[in-house]
PDB file of N, CA and C in Angstrom:
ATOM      1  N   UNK A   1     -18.632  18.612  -1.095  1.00  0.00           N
ATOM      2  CA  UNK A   1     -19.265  17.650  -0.224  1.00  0.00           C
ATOM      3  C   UNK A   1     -18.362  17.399   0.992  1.00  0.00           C
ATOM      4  N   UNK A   2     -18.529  17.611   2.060  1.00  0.00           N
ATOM      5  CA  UNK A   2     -18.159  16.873   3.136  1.00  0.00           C
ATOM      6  C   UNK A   2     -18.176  15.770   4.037  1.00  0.00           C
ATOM      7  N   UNK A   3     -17.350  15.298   4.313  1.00  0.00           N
ATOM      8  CA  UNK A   3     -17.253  13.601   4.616  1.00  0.00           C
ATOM      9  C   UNK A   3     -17.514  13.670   5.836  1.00  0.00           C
ATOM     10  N   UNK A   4     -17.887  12.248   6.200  1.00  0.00           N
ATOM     11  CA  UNK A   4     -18.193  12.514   7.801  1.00  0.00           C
ATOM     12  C   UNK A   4     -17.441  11.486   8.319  1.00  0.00           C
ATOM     13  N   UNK A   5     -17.143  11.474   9.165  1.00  0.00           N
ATOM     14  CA  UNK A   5     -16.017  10.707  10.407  1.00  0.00           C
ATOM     15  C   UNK A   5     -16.354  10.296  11.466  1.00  0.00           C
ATOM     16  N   UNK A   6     -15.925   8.779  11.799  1.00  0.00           N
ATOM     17  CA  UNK A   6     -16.397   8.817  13.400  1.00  0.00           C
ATOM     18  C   UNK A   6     -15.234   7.400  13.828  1.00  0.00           C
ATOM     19  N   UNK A   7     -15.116   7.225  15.089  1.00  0.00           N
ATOM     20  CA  UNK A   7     -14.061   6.296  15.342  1.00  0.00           C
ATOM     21  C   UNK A   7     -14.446   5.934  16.886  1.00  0.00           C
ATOM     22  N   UNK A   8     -14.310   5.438  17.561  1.00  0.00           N
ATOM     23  CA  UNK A   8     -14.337   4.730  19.184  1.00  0.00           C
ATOM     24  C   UNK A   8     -13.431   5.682  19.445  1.00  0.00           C
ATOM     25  N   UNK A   9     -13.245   6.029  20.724  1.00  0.00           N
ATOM     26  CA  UNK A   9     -12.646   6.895  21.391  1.00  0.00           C
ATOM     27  C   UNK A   9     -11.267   6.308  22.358  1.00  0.00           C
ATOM     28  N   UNK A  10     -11.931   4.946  22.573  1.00  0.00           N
ATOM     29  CA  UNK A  10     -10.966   4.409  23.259  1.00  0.00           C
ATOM     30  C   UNK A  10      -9.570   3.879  22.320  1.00  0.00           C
ATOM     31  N   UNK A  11     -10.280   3.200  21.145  1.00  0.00           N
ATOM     32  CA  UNK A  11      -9.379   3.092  20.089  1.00  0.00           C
ATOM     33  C   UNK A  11      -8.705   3.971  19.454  1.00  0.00           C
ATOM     34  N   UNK A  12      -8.926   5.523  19.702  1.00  0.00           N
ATOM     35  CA  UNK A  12      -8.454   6.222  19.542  1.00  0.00           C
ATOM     36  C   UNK A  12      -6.863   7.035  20.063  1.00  0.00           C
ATOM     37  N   UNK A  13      -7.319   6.626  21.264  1.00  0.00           N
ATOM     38  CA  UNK A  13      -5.928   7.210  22.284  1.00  0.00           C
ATOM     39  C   UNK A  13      -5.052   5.625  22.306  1.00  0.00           C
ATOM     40  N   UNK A  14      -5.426   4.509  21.991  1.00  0.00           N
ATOM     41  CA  UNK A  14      -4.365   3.444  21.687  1.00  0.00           C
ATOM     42  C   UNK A  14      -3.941   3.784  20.610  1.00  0.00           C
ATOM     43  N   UNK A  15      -4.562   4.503  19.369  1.00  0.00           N
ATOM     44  CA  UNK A  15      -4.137   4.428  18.217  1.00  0.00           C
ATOM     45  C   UNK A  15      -2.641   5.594  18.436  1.00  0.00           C
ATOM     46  N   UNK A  16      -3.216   6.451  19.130  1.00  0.00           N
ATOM     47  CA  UNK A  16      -2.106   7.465  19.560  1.00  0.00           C
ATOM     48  C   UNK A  16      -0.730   7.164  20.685  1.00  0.00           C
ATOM     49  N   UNK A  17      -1.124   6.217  21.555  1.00  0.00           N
ATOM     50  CA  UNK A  17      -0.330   5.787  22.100  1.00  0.00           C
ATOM     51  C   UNK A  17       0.695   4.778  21.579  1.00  0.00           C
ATOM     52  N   UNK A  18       0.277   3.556  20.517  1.00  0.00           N
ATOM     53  CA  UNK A  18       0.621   3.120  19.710  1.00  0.00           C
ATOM     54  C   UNK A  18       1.834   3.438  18.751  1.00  0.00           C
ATOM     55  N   UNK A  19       0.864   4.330  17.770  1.00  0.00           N
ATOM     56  CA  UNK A  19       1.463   4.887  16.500  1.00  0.00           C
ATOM     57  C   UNK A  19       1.612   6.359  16.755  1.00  0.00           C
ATOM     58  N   UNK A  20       1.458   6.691  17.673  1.00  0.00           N
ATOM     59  CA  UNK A  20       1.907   8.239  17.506  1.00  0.00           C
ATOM     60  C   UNK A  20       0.935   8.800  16.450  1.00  0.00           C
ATOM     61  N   UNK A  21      -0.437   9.018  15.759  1.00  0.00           N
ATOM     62  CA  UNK A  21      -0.537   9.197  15.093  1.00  0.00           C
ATOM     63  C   UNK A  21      -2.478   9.483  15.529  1.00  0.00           C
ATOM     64  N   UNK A  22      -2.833  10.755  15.373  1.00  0.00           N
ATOM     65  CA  UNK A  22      -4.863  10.898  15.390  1.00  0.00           C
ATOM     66  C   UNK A  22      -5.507  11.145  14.556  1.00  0.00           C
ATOM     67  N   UNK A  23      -6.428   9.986  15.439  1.00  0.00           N
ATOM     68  CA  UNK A  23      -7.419  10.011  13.989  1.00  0.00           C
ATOM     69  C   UNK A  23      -7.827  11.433  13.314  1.00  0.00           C
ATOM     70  N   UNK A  24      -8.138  12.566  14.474  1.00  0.00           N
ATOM     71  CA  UNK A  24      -8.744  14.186  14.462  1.00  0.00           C
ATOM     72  C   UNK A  24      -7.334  14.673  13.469  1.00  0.00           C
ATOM     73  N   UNK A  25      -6.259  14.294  13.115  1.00  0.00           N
ATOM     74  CA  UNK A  25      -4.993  14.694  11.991  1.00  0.00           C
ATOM     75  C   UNK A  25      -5.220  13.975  10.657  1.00  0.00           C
ATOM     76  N   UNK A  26      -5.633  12.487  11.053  1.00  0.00           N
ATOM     77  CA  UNK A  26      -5.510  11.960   9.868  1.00  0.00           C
ATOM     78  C   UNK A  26      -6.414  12.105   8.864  1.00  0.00           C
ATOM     79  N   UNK A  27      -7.566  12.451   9.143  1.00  0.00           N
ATOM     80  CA  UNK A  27      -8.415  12.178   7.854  1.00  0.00           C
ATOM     81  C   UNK A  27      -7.865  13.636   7.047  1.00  0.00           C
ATOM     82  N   UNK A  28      -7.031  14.134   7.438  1.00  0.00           N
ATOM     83  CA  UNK A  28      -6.932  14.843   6.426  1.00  0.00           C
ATOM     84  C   UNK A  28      -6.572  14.630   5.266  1.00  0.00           C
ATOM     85  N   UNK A  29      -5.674  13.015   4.763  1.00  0.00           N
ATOM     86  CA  UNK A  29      -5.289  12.302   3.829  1.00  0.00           C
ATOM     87  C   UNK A  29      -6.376  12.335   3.109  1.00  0.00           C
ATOM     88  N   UNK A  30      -7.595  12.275   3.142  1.00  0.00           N
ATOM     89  CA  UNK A  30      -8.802  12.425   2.243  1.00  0.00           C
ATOM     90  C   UNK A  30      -8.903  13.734   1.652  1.00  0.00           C
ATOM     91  N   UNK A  31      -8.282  14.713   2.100  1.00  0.00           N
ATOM     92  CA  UNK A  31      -8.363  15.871   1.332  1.00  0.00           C
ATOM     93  C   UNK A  31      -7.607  16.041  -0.168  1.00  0.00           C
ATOM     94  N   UNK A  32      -6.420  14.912  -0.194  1.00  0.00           N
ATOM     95  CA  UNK A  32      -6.103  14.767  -1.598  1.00  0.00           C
ATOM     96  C   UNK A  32      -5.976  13.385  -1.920  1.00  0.00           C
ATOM     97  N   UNK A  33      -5.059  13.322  -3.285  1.00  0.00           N
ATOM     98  CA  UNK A  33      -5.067  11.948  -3.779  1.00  0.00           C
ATOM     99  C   UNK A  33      -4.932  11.048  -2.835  1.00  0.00           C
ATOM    100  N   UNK A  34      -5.853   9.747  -2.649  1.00  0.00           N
ATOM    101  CA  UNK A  34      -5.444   8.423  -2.016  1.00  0.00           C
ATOM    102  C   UNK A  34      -5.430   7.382  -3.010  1.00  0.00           C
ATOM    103  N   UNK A  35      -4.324   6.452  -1.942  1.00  0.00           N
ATOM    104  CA  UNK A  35      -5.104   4.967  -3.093  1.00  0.00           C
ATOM    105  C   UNK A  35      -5.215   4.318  -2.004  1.00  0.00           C
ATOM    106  N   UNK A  36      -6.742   3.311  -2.195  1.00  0.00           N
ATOM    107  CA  UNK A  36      -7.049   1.982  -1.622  1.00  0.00           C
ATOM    108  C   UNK A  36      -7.325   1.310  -1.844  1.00  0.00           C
ATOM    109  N   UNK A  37      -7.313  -0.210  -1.405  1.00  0.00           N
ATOM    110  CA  UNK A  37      -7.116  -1.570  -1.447  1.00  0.00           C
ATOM    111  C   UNK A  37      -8.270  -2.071  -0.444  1.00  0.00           C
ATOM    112  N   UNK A  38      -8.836  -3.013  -0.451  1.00  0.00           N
ATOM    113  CA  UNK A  38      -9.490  -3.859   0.330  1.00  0.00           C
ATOM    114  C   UNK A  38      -8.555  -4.671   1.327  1.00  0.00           C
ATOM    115  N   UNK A  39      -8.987  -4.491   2.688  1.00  0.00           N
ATOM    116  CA  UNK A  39      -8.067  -5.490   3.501  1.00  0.00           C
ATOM    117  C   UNK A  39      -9.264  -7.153   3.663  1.00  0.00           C
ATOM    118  N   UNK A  40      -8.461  -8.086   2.944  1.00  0.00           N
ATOM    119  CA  UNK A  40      -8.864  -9.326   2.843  1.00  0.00           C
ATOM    120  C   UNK A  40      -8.353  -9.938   3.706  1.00  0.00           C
ATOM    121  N   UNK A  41      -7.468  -9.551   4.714  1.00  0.00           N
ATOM    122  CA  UNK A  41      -6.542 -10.691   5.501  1.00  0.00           C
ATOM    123  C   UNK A  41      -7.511 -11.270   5.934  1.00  0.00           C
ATOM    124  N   UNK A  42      -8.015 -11.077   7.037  1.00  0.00           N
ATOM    125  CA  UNK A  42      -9.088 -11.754   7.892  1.00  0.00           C
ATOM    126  C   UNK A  42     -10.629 -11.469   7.480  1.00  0.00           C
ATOM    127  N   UNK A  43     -11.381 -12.252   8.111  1.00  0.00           N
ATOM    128  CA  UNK A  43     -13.117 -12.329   8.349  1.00  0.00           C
ATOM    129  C   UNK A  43     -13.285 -10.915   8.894  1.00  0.00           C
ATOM    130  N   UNK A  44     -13.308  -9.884   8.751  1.00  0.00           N
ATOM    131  CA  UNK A  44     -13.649  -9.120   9.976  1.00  0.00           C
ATOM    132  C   UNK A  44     -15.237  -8.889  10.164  1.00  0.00           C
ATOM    133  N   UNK A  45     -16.259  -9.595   9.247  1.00  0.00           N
ATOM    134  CA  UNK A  45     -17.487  -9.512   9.579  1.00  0.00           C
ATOM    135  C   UNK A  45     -17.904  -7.697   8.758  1.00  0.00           C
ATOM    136  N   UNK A  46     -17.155  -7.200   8.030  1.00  0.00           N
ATOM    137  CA  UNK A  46     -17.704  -5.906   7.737  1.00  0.00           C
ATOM    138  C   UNK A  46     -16.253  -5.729   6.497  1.00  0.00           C
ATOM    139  N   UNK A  47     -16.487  -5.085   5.274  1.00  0.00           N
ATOM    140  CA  UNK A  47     -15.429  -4.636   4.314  1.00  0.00           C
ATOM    141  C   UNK A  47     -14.422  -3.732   4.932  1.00  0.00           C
ATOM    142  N   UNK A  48     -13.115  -3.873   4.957  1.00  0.00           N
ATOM    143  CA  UNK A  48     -12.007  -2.914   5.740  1.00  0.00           C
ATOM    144  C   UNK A  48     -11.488  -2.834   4.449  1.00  0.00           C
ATOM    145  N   UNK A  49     -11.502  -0.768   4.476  1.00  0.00           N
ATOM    146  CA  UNK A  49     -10.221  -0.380   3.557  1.00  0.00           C
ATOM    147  C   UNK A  49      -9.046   0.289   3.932  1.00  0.00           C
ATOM    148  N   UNK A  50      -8.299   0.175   3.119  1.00  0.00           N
ATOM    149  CA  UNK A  50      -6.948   0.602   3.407  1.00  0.00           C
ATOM    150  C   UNK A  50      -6.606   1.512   2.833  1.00  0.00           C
ATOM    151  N   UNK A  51      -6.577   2.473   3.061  1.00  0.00           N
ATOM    152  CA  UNK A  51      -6.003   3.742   2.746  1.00  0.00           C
ATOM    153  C   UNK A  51      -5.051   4.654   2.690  1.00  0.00           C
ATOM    154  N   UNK A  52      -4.008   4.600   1.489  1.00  0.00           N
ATOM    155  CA  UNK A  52      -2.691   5.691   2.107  1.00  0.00           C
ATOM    156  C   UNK A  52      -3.090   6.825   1.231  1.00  0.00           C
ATOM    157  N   UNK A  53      -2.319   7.964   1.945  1.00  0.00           N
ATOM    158  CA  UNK A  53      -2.875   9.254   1.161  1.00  0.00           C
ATOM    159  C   UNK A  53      -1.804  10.159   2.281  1.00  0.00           C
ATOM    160  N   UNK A  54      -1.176  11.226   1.753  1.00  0.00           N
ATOM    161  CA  UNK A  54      -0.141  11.950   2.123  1.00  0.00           C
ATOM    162  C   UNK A  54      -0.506  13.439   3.017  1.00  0.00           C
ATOM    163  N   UNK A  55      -0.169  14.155   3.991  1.00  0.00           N
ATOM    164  CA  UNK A  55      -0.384  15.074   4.497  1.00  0.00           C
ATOM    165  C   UNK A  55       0.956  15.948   4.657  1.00  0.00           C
ATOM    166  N   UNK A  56       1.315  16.678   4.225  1.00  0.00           N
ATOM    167  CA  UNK A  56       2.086  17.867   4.260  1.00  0.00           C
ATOM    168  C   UNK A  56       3.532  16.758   4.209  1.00  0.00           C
ATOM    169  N   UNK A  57       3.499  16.133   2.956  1.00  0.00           N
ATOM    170  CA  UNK A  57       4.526  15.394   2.489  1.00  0.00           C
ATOM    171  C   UNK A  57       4.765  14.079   3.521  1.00  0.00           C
ATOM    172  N   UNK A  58       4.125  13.441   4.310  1.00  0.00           N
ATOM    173  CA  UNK A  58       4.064  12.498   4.817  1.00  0.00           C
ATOM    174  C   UNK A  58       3.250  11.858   4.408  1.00  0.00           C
ATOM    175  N   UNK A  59       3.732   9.942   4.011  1.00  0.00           N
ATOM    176  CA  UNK A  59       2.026   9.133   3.531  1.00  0.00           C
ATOM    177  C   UNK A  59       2.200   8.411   4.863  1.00  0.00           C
ATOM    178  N   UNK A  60       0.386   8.156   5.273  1.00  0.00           N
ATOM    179  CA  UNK A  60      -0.461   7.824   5.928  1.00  0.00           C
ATOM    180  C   UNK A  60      -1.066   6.369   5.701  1.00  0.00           C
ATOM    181  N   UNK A  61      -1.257   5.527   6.303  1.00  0.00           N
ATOM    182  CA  UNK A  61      -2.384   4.030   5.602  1.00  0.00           C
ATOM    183  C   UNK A  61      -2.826   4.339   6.988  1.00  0.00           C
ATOM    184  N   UNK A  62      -4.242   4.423   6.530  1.00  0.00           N
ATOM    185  CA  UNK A  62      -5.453   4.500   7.360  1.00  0.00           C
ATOM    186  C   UNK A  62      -6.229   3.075   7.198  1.00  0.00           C
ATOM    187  N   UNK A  63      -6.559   2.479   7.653  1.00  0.00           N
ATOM    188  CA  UNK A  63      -8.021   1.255   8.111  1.00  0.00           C
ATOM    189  C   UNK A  63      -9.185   1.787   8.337  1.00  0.00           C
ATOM    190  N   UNK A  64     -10.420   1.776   7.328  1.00  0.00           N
ATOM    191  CA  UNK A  64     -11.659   1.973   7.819  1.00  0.00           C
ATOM    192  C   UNK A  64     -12.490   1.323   7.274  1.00  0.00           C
ATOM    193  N   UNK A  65     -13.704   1.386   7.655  1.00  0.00           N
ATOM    194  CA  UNK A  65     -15.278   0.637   7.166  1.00  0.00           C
ATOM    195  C   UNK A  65     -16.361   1.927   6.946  1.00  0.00           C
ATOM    196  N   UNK A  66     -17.089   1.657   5.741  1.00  0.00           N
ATOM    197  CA  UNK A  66     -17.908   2.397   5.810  1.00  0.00           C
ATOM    198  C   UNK A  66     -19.079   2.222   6.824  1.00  0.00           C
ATOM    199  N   UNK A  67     -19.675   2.757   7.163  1.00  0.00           N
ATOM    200  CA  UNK A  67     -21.139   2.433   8.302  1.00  0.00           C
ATOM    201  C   UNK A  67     -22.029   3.812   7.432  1.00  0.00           C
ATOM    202  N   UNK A  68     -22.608   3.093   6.422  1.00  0.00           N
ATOM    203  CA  UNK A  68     -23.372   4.193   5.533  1.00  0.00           C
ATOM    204  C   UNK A  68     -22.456   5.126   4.907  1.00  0.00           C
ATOM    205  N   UNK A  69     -22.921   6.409   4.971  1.00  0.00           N
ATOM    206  CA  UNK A  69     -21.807   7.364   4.075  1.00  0.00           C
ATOM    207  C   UNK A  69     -20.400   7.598   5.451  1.00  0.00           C
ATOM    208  N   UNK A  70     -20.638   7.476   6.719  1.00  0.00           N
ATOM    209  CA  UNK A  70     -19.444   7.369   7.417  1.00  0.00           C
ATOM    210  C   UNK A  70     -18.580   6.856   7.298  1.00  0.00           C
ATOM    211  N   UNK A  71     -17.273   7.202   7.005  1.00  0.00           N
ATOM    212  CA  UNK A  71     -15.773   6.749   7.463  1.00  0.00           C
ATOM    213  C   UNK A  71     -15.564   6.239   9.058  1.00  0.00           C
ATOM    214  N   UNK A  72     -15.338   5.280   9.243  1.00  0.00           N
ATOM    215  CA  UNK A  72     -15.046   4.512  10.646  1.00  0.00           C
ATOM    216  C   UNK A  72     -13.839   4.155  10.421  1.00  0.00           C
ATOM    217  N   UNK A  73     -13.324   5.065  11.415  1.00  0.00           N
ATOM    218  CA  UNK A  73     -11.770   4.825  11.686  1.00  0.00           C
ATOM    219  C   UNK A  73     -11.079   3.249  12.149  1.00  0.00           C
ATOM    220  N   UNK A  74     -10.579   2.675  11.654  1.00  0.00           N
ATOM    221  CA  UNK A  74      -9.767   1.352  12.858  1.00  0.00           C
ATOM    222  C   UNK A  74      -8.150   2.058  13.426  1.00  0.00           C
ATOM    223  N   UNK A  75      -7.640   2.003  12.564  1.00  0.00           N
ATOM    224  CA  UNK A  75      -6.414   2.363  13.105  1.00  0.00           C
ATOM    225  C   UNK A  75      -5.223   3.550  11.946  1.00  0.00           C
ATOM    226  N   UNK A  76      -4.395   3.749  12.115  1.00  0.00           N
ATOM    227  CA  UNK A  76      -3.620   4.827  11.496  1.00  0.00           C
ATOM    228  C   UNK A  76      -2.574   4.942  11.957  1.00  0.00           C
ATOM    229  N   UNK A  77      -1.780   4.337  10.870  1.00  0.00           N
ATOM    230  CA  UNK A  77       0.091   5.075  11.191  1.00  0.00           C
ATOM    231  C   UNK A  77       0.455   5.486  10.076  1.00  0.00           C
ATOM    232  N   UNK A  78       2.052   6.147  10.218  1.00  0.00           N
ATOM    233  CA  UNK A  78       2.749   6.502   9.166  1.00  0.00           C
ATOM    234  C   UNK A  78       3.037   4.874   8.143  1.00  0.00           C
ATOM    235  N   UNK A  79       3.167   5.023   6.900  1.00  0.00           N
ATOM    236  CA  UNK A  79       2.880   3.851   5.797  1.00  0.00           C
ATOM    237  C   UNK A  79       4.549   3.490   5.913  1.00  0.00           C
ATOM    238  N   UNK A  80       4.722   2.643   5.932  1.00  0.00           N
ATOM    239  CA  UNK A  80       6.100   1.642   5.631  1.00  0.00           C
ATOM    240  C   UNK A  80       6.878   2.030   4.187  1.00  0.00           C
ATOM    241  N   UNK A  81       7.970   2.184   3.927  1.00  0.00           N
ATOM    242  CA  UNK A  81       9.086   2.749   2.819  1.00  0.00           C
ATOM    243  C   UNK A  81       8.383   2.275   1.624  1.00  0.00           C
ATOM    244  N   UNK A  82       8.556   0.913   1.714  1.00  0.00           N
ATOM    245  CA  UNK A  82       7.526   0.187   0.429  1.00  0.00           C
ATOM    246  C   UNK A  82       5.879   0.990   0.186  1.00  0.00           C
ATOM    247  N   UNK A  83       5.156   0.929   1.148  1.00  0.00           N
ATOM    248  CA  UNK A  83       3.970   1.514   0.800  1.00  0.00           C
ATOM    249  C   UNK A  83       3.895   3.254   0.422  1.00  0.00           C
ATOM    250  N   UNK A  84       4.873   3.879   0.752  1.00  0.00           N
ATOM    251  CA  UNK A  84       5.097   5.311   0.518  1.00  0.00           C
ATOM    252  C   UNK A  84       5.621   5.148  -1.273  1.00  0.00           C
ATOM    253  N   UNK A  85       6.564   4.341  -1.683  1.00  0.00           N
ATOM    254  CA  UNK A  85       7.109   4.389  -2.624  1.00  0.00           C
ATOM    255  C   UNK A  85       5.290   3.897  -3.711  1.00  0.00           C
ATOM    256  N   UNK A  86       4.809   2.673  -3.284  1.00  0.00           N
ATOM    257  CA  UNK A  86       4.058   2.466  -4.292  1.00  0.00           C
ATOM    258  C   UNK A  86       3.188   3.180  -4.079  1.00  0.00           C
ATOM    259  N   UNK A  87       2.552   4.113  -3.135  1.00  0.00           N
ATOM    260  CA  UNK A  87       1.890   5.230  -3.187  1.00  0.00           C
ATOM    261  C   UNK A  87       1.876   6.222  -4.566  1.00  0.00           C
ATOM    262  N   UNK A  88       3.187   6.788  -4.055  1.00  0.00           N
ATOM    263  CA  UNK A  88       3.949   7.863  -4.908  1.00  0.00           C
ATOM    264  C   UNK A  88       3.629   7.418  -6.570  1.00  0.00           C
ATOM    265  N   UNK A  89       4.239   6.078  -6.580  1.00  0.00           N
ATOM    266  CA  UNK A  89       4.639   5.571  -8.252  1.00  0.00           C
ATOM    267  C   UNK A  89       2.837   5.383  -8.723  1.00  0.00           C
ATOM    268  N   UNK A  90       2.069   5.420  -7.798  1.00  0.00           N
ATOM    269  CA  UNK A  90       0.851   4.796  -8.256  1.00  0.00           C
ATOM    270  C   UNK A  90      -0.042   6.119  -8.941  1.00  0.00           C
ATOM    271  N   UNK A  91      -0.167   6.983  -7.722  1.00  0.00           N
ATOM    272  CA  UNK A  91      -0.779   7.984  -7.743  1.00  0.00           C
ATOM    273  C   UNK A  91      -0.574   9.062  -8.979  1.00  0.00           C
ATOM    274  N   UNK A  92       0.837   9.515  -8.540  1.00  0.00           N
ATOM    275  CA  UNK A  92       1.720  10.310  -8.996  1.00  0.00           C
ATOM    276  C   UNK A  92       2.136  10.258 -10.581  1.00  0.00           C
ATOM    277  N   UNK A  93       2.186   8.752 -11.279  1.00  0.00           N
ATOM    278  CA  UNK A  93       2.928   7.968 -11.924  1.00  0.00           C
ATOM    279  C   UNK A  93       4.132   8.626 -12.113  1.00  0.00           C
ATOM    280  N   UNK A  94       5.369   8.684 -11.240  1.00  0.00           N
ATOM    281  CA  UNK A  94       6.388   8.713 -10.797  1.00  0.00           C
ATOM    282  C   UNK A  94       7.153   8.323  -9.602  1.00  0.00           C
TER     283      UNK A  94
END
């Protein structure tokens, strides 16, 4: 099955200017193990998940919403020491 993707464009090249980091690279984290969480911080008016998942030994936390079977990108950087580690220990169980 193939997933489908879509993201704002403008939010896109901030996301890159930002974090160094595109959306057109990242979803590749969906190609293997992820784990996600619901982002509860705020109201955002729509369910945001959080997603880390690793690409050629780098982990990733991605932000998205579904809009039907679409993945809607928010934002994407490399995951913080802590979130790489409980990645690893979660997924992995090691």
């Amino acid at each position: 099955m193939d997933l489908e993707f879509e993201w704002d464009e403008e939010k896109r090249a901030y996301n890159i200017r930002e974090h160094k980091v595109d959306f057109r690279y990242v979803v590749l984290i969906f190609n293997n193990a992820i784990l996600e969480e619901i982002n509860d911080r705020d109201n955002y008016g729509e369910e945001r998940i959080i997603a880390y998942g690793h690409i050629e030994g780098t982990v990733y936390r991605v932000v998205y919403t579904m809009r039907g079977k679409t993945f809607r990108l928010i934002s994407a950087q490399k995951a913080e020491r802590h979130d790489q580690e409980r990645y690893y220990k979660t997924v992995f169980h090691g």
